[in-house]
C-alpha atoms as a PDB file:
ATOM      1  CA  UNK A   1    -118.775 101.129  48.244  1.00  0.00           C
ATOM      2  CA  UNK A   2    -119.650 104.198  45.737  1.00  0.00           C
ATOM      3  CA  UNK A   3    -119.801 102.002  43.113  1.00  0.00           C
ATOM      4  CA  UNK A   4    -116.992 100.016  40.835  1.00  0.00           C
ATOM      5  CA  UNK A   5    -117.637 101.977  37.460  1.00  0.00           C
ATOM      6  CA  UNK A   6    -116.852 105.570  36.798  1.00  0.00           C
ATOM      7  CA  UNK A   7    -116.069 107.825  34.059  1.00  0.00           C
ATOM      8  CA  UNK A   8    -113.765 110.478  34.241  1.00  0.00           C
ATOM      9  CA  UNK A   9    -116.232 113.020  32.752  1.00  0.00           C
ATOM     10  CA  UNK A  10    -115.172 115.702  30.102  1.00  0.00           C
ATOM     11  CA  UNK A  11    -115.943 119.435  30.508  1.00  0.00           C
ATOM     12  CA  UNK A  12    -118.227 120.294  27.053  1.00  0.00           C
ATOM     13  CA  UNK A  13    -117.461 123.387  26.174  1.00  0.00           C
ATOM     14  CA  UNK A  14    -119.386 125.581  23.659  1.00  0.00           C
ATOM     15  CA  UNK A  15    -118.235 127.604  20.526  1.00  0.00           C
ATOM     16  CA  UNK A  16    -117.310 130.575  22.691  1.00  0.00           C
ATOM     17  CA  UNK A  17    -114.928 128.708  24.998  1.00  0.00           C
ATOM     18  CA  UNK A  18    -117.508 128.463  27.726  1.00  0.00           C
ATOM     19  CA  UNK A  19    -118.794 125.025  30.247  1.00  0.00           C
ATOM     20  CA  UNK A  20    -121.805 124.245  28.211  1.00  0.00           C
ATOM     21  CA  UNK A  21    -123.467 123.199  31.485  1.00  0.00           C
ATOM     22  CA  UNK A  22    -126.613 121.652  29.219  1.00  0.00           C
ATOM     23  CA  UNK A  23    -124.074 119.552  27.436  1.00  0.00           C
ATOM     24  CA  UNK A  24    -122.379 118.293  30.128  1.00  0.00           C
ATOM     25  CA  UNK A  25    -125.666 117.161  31.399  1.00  0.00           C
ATOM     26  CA  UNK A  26    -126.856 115.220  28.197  1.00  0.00           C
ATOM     27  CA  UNK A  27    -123.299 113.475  28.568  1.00  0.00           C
ATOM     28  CA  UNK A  28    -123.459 112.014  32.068  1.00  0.00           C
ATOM     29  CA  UNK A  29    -126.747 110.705  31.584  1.00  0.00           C
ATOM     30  CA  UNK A  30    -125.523 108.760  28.531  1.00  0.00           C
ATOM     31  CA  UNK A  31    -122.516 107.448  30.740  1.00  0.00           C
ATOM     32  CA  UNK A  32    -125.516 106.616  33.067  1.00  0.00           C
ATOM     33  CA  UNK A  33    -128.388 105.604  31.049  1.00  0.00           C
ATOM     34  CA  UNK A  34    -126.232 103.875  28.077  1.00  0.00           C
ATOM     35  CA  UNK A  35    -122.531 102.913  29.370  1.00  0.00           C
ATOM     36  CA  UNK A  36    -124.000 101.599  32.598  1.00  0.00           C
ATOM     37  CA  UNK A  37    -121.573 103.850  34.816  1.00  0.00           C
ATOM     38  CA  UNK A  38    -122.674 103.799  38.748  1.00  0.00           C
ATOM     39  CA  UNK A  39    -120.017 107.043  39.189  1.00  0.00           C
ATOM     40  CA  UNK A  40    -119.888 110.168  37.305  1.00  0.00           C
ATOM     41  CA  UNK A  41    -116.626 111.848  38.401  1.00  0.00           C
ATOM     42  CA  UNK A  42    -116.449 115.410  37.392  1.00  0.00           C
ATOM     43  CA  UNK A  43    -114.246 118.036  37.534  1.00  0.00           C
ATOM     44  CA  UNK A  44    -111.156 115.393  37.489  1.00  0.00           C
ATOM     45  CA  UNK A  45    -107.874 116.102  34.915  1.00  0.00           C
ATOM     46  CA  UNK A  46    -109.856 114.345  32.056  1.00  0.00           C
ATOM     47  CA  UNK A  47    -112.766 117.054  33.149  1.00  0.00           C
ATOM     48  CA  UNK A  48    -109.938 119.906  32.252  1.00  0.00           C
ATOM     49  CA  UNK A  49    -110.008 121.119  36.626  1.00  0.00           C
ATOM     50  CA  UNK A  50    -106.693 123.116  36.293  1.00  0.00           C
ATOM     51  CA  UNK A  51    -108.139 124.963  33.827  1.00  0.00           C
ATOM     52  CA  UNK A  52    -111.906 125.600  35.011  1.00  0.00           C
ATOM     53  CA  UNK A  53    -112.770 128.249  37.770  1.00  0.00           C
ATOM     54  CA  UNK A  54    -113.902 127.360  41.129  1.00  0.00           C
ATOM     55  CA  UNK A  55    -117.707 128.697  40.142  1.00  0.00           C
ATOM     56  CA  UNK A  56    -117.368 126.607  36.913  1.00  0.00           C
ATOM     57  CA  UNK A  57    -116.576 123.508  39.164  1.00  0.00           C
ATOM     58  CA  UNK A  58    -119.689 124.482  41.364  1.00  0.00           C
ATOM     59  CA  UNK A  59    -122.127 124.493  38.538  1.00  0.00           C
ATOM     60  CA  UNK A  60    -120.523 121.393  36.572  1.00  0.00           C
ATOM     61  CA  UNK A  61    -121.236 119.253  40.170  1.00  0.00           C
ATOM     62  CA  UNK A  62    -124.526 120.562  40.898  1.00  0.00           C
ATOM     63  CA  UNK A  63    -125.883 120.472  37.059  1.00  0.00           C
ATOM     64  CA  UNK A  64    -124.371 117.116  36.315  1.00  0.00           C
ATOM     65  CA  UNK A  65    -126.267 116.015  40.004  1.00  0.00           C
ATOM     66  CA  UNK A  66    -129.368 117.292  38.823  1.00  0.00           C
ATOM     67  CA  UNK A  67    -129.400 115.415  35.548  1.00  0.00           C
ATOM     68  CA  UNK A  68    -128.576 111.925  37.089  1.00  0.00           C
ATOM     69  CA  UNK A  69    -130.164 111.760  40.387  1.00  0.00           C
ATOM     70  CA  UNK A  70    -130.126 108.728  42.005  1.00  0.00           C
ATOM     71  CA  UNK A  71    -129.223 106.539  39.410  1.00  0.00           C
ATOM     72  CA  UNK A  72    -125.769 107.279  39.726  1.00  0.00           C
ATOM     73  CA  UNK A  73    -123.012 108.845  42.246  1.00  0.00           C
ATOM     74  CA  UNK A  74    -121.569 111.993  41.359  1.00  0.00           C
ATOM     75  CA  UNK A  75    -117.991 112.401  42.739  1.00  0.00           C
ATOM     76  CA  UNK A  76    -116.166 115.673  42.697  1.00  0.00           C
ATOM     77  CA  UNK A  77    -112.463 116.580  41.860  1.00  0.00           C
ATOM     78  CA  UNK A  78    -111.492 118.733  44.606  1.00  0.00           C
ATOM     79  CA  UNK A  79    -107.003 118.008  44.640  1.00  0.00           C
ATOM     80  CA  UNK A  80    -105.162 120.975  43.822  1.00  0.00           C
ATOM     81  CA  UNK A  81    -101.255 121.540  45.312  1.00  0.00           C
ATOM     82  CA  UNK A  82    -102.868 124.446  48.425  1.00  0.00           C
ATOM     83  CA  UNK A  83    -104.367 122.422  51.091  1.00  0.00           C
ATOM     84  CA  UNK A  84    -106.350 125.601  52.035  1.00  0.00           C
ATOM     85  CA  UNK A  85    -107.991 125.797  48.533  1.00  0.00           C
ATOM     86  CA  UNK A  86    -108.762 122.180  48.498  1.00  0.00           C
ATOM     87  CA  UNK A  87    -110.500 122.457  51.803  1.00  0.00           C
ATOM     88  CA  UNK A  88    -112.527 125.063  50.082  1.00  0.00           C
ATOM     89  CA  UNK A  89    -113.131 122.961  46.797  1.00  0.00           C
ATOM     90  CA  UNK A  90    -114.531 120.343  49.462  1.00  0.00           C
ATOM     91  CA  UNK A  91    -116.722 122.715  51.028  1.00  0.00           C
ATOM     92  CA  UNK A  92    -118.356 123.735  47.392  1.00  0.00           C
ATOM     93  CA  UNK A  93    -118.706 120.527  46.195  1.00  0.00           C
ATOM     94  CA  UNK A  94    -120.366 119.441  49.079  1.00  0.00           C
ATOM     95  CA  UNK A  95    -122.961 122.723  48.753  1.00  0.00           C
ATOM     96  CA  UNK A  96    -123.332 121.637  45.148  1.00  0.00           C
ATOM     97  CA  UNK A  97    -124.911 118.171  45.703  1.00  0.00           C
ATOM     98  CA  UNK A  98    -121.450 115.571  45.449  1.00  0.00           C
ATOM     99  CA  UNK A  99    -122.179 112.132  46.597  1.00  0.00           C
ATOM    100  CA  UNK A 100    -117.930 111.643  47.139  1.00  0.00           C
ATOM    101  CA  UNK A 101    -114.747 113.668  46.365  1.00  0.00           C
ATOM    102  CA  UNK A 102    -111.580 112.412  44.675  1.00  0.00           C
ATOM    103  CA  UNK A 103    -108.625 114.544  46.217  1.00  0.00           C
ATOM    104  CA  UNK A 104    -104.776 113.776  44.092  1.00  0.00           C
ATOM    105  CA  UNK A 105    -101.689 114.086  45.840  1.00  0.00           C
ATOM    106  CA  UNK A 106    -101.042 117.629  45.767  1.00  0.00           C
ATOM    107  CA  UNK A 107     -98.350 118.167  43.027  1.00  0.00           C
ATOM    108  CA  UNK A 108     -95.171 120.389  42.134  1.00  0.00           C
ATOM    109  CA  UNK A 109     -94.208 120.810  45.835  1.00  0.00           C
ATOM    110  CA  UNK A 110     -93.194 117.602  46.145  1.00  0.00           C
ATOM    111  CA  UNK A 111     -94.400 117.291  49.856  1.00  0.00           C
ATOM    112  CA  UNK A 112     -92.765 114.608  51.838  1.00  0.00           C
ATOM    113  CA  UNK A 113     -94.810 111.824  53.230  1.00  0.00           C
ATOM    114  CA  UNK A 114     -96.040 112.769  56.457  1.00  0.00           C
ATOM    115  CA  UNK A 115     -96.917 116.177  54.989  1.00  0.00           C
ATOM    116  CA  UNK A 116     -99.039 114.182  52.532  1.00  0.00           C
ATOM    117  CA  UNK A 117    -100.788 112.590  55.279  1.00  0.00           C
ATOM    118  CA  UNK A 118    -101.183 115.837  56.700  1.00  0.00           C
ATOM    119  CA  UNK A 119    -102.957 117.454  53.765  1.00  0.00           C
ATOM    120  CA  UNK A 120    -105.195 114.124  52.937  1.00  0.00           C
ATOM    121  CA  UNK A 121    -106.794 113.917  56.494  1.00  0.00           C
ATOM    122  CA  UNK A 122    -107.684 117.750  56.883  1.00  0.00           C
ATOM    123  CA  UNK A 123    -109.085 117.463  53.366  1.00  0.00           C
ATOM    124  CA  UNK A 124    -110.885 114.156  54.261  1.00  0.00           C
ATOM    125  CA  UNK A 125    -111.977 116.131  57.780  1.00  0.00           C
ATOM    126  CA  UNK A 126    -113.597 119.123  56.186  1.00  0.00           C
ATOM    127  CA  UNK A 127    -116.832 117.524  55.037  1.00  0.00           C
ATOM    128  CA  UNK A 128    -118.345 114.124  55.768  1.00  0.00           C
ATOM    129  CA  UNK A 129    -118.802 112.994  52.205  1.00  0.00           C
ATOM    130  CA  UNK A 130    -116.376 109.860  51.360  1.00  0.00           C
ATOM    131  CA  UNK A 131    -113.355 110.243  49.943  1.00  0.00           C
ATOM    132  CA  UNK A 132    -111.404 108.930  47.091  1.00  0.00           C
ATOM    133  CA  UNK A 133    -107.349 109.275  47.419  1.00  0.00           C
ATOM    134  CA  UNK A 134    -105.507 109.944  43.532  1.00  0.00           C
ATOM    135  CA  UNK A 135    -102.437 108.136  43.650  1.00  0.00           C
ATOM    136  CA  UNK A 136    -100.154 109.380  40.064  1.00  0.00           C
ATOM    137  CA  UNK A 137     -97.070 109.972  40.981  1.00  0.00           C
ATOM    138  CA  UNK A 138     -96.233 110.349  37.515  1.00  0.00           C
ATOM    139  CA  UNK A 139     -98.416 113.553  37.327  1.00  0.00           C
ATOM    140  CA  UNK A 140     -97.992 114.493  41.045  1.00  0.00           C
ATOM    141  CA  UNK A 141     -94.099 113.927  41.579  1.00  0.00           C
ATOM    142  CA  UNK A 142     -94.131 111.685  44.668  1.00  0.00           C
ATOM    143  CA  UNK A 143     -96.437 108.373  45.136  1.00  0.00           C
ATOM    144  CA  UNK A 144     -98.805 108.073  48.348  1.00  0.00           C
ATOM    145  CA  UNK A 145     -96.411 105.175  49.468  1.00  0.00           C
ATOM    146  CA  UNK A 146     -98.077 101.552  51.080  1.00  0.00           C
ATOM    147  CA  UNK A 147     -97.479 102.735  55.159  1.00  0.00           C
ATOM    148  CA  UNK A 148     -98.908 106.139  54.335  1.00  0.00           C
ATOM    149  CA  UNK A 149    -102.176 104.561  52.196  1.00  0.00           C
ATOM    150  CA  UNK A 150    -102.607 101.972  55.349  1.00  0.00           C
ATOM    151  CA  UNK A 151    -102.578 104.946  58.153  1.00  0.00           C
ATOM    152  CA  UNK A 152    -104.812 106.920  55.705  1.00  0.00           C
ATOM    153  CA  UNK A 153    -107.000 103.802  55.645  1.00  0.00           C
ATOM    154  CA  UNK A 154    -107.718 104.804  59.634  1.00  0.00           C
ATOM    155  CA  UNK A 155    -109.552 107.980  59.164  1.00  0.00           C
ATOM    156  CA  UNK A 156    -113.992 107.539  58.380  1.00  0.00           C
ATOM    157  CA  UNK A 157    -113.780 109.239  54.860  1.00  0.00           C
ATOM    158  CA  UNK A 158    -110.825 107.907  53.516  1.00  0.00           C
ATOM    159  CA  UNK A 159    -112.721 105.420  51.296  1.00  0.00           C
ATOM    160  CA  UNK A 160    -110.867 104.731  48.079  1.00  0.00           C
ATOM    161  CA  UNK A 161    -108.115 104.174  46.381  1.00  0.00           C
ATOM    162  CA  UNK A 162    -107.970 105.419  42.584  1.00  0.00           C
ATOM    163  CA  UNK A 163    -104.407 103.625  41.702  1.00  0.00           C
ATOM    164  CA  UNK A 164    -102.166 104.820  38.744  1.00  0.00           C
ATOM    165  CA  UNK A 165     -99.153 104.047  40.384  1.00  0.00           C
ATOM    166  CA  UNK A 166     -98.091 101.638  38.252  1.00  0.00           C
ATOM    167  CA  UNK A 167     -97.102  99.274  41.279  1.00  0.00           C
ATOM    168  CA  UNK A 168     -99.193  95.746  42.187  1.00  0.00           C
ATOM    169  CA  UNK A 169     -97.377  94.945  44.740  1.00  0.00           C
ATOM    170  CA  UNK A 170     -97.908  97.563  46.387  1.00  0.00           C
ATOM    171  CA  UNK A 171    -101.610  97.435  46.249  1.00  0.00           C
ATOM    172  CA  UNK A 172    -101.878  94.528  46.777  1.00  0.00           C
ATOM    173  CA  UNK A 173    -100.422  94.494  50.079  1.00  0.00           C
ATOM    174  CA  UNK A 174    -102.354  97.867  50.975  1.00  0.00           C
ATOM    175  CA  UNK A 175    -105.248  95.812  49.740  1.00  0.00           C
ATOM    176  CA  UNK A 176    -104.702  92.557  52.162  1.00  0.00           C
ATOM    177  CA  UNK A 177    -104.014  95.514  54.996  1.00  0.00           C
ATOM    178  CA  UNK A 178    -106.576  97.937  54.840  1.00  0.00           C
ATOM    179  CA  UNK A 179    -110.653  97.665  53.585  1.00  0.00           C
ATOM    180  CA  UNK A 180    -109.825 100.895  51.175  1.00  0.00           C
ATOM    181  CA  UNK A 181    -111.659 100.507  48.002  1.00  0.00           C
ATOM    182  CA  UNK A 182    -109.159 100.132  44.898  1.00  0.00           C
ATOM    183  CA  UNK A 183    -109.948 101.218  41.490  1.00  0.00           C
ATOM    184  CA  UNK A 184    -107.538 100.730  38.734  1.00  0.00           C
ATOM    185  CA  UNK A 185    -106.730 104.591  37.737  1.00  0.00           C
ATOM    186  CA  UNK A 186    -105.468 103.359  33.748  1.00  0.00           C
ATOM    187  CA  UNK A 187    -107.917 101.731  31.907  1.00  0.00           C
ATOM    188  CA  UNK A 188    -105.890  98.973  30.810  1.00  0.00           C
ATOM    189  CA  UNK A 189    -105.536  98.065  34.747  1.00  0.00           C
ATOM    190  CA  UNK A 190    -108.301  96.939  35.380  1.00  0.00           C
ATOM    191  CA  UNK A 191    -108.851  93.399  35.071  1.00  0.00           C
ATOM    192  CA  UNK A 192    -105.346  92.768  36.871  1.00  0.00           C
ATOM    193  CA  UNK A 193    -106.435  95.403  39.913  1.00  0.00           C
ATOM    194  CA  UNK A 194    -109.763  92.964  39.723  1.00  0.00           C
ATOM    195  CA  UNK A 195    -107.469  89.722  40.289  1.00  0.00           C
ATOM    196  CA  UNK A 196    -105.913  91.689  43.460  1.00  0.00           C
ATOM    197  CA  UNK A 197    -109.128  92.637  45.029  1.00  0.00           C
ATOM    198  CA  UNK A 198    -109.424  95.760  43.435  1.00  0.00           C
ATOM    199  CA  UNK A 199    -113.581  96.757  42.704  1.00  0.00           C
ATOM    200  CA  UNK A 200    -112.874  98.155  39.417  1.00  0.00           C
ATOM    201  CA  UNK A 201    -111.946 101.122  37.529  1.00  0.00           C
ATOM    202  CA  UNK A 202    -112.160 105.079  37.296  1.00  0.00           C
ATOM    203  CA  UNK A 203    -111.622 105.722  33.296  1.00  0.00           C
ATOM    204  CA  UNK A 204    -111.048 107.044  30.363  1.00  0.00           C
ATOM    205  CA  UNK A 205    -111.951 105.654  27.556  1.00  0.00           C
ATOM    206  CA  UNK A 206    -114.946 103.813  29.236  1.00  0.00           C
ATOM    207  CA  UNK A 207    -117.055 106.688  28.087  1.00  0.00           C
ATOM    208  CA  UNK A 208    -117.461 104.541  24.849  1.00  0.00           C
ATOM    209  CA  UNK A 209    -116.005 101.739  26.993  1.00  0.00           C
ATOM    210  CA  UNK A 210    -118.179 101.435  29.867  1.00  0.00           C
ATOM    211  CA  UNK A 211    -121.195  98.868  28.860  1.00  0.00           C
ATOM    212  CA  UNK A 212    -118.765  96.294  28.099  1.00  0.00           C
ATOM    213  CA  UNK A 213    -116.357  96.776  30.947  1.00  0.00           C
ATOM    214  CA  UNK A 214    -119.461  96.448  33.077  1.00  0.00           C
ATOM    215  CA  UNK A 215    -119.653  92.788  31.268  1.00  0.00           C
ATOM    216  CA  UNK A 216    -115.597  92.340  31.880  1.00  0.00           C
ATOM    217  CA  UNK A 217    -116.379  93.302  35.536  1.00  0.00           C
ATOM    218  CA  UNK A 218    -119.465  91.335  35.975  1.00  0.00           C
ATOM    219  CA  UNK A 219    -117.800  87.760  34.426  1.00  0.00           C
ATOM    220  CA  UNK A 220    -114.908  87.824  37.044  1.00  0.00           C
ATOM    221  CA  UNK A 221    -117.118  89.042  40.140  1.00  0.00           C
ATOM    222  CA  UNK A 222    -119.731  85.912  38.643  1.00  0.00           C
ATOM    223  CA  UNK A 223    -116.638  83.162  38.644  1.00  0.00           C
ATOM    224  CA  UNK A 224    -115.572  83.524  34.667  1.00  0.00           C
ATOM    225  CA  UNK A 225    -112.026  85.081  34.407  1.00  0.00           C
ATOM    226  CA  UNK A 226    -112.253  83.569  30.705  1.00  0.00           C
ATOM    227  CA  UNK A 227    -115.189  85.945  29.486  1.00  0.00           C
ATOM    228  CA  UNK A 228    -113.922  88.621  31.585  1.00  0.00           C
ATOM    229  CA  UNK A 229    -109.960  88.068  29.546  1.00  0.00           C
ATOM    230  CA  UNK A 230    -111.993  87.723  26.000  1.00  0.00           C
ATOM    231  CA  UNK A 231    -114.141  90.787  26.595  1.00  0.00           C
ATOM    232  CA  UNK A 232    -110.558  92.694  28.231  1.00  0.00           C
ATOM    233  CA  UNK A 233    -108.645  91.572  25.322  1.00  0.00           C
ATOM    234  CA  UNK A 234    -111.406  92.922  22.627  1.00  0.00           C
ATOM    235  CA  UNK A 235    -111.049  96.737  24.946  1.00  0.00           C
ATOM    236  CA  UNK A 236    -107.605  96.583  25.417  1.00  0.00           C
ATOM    237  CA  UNK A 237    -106.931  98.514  21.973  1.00  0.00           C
ATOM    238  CA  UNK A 238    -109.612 101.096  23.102  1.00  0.00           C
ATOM    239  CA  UNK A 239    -108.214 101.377  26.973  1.00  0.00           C
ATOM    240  CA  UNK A 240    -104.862 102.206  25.349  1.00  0.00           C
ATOM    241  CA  UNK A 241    -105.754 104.324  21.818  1.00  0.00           C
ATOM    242  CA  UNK A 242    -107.155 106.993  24.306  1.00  0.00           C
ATOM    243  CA  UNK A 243    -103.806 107.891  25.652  1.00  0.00           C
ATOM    244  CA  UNK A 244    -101.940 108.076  22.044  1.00  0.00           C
ATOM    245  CA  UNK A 245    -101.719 111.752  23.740  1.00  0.00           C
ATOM    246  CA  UNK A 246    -103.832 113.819  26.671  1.00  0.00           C
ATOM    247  CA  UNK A 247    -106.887 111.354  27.316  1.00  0.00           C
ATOM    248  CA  UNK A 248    -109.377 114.245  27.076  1.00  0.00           C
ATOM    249  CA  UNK A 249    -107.903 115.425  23.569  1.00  0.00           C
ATOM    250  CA  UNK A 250    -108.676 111.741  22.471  1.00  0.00           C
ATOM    251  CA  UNK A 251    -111.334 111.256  24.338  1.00  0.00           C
ATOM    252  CA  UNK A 252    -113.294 114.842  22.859  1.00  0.00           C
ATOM    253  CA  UNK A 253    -111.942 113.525  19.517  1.00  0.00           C
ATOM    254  CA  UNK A 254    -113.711 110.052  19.715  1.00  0.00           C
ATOM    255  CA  UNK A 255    -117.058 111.699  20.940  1.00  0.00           C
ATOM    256  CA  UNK A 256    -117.226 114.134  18.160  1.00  0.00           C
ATOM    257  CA  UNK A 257    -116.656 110.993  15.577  1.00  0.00           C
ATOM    258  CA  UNK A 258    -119.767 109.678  17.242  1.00  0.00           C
ATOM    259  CA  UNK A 259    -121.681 112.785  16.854  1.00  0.00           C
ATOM    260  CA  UNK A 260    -121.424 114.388  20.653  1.00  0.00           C
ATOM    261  CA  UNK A 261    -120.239 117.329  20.054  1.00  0.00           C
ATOM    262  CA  UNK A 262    -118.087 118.273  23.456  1.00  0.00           C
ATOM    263  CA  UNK A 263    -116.817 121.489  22.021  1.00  0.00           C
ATOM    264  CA  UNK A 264    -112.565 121.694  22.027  1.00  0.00           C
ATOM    265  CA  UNK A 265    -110.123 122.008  24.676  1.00  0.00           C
ATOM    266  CA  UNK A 266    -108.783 124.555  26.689  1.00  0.00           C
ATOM    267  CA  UNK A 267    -105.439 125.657  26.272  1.00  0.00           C
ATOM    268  CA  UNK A 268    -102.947 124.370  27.437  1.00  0.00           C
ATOM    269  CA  UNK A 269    -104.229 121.585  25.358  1.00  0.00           C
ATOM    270  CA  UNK A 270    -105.174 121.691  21.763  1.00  0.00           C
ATOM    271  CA  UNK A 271    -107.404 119.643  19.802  1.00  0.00           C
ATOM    272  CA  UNK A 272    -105.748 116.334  18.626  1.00  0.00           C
ATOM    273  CA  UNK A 273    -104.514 115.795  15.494  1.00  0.00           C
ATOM    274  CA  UNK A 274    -106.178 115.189  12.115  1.00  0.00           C
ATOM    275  CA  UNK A 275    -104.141 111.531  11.917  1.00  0.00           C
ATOM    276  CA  UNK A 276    -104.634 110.790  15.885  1.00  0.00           C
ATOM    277  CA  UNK A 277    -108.407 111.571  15.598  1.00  0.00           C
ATOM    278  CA  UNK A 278    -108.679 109.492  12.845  1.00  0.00           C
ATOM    279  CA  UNK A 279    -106.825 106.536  14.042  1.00  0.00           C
ATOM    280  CA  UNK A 280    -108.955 106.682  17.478  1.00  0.00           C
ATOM    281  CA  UNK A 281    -111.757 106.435  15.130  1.00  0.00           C
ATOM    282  CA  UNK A 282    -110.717 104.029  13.194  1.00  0.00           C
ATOM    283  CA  UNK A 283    -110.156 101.582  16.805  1.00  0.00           C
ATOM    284  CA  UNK A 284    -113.446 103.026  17.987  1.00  0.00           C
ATOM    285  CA  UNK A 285    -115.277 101.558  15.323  1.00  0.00           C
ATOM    286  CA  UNK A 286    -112.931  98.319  14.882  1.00  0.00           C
ATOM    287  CA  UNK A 287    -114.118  97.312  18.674  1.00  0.00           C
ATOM    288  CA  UNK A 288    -117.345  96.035  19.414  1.00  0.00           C
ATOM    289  CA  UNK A 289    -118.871  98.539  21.672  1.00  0.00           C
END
């Protein structure tokens, strides 16, 4: 097991535009140090990947490894929709220190499921780091469906299961079939991914979240679903506010209420709004955090 708490890390950027590499450092040792995250995931669609450069990636995995050591993993974004580019994300964040690589269904080409397959085991092959599978078929365009998760399941590196598929009875039954790790890939999902077998959850807003969903996951794994439900029902307007729109618009919004600084986004994306800022600040300091 990697670990059953990870933030999906934002990209600081400074006032020119550029990965403020020092930043990004400073952040994921206060998702380490203060939220009690054992992952750091970097480089992932909160982490703004489609719109960083593969040498950007590189330094983001290696400076962020350098900050946390051994106190936490540091897992690596390496999906794109070219099988032969993701091989070579692989490669680099292996070079660049990575502890484990998250790899999404590759997306727009809508590949069919044995080509799927395909492109997960030569990605999984390329390196001997574990791997984390991205199932969102609402961002991808086609699921990773139960057979194809449970042959998957077969290969060394094929680890993990970060689930935002929306379906629990399908993971559940890929979860009584297989030994893959499941992490609930929405926030929100994690206490019922828990009650399935799930370990616990790659997210979002646990960058201000994270402490106390360590408590929510420690009370069920320690017998008491009633703490865990209180302490889940006190986050659930935090796990939700931070996808009012784009979870790293909200997310850079929320941080710079707190006084991080994490610079703006890159477009695509702009900035969220004056009233969605301020309503995510208002729940951010509603919650007991």
């Amino acid at each position: 097991m990697l670990g059953r708490l990870a933030t999906a890390m934002v990209t600081p950027f400074n006032a020119e535009g550029a990965v403020d590499l020092a930043k990004a450092q400073e952040l994921a040792c206060r998702l380490v140090d203060e939220q009690r995250n054992d992952i750091v995931l970097v480089n992932g669609t909160t982490g703004e990947a489609p719109t960083t450069t593969d040498d950007e990636k590189w330094q983001l995995v290696h400076a962020v490894k350098e900050a946390v050591g051994d106190r936490a993993k540091v897992v690596a974004g390496v999906g794109t929709n070219v099988t032969a580019h993701s091989v070579e994300l692989c490669l680099q964040a292996a070079s660049a220190g990575a502890d484990g690589l998250l790899a999404v269904t590759p997306y727009y080409s809508l590949p069919p499921q044995d080509a799927i397959i395909a492109h997960f085991e030569t990605l999984a092959g390329a390196t001997d780091l574990p791997m984390i599978l991205y199932d969102i078929p609402h961002r991808a365009g086609r699921p990773i469906e139960a057979d194809s998760l449970m042959r998957l399941a077969g290969h060394p590196n094929i680890v993990a299961v970060k689930d935002a598929k929306n379906d629990i009875t399908g993971s559940a039954q890929v979860l009584a079939a297989t030994d893959l790790d499941y992490f609930a890939g929405d926030d929100a999902k994690v206490l019922p991914l828990l009650a399935i077998g799930g370990v616990g959850v790659i997210g979002t807003s646990t960058v201000f979240t994270g402490r106390r969903t360590a408590e929510l996951i420690d009370a069920w794994l320690a017998g008491n679903p009633d703490e865990a439900l209180r302490i889940y029902r006190e986050l659930l307007p935090v796990y939700t506010g931070v996808f009012a729109t784009q979870g790293v618009m909200m997310v850079k919004a929320g941080l710079a209420h707190l006084g991080f600084d994490a610079g703006s986004v890159r477009a695509p994306l702009l900035p969220a709004s004056a009233d969605q800022a301020e309503h995510f600040a208002a729940i951010l300091d509603q919650t007991d955090l």
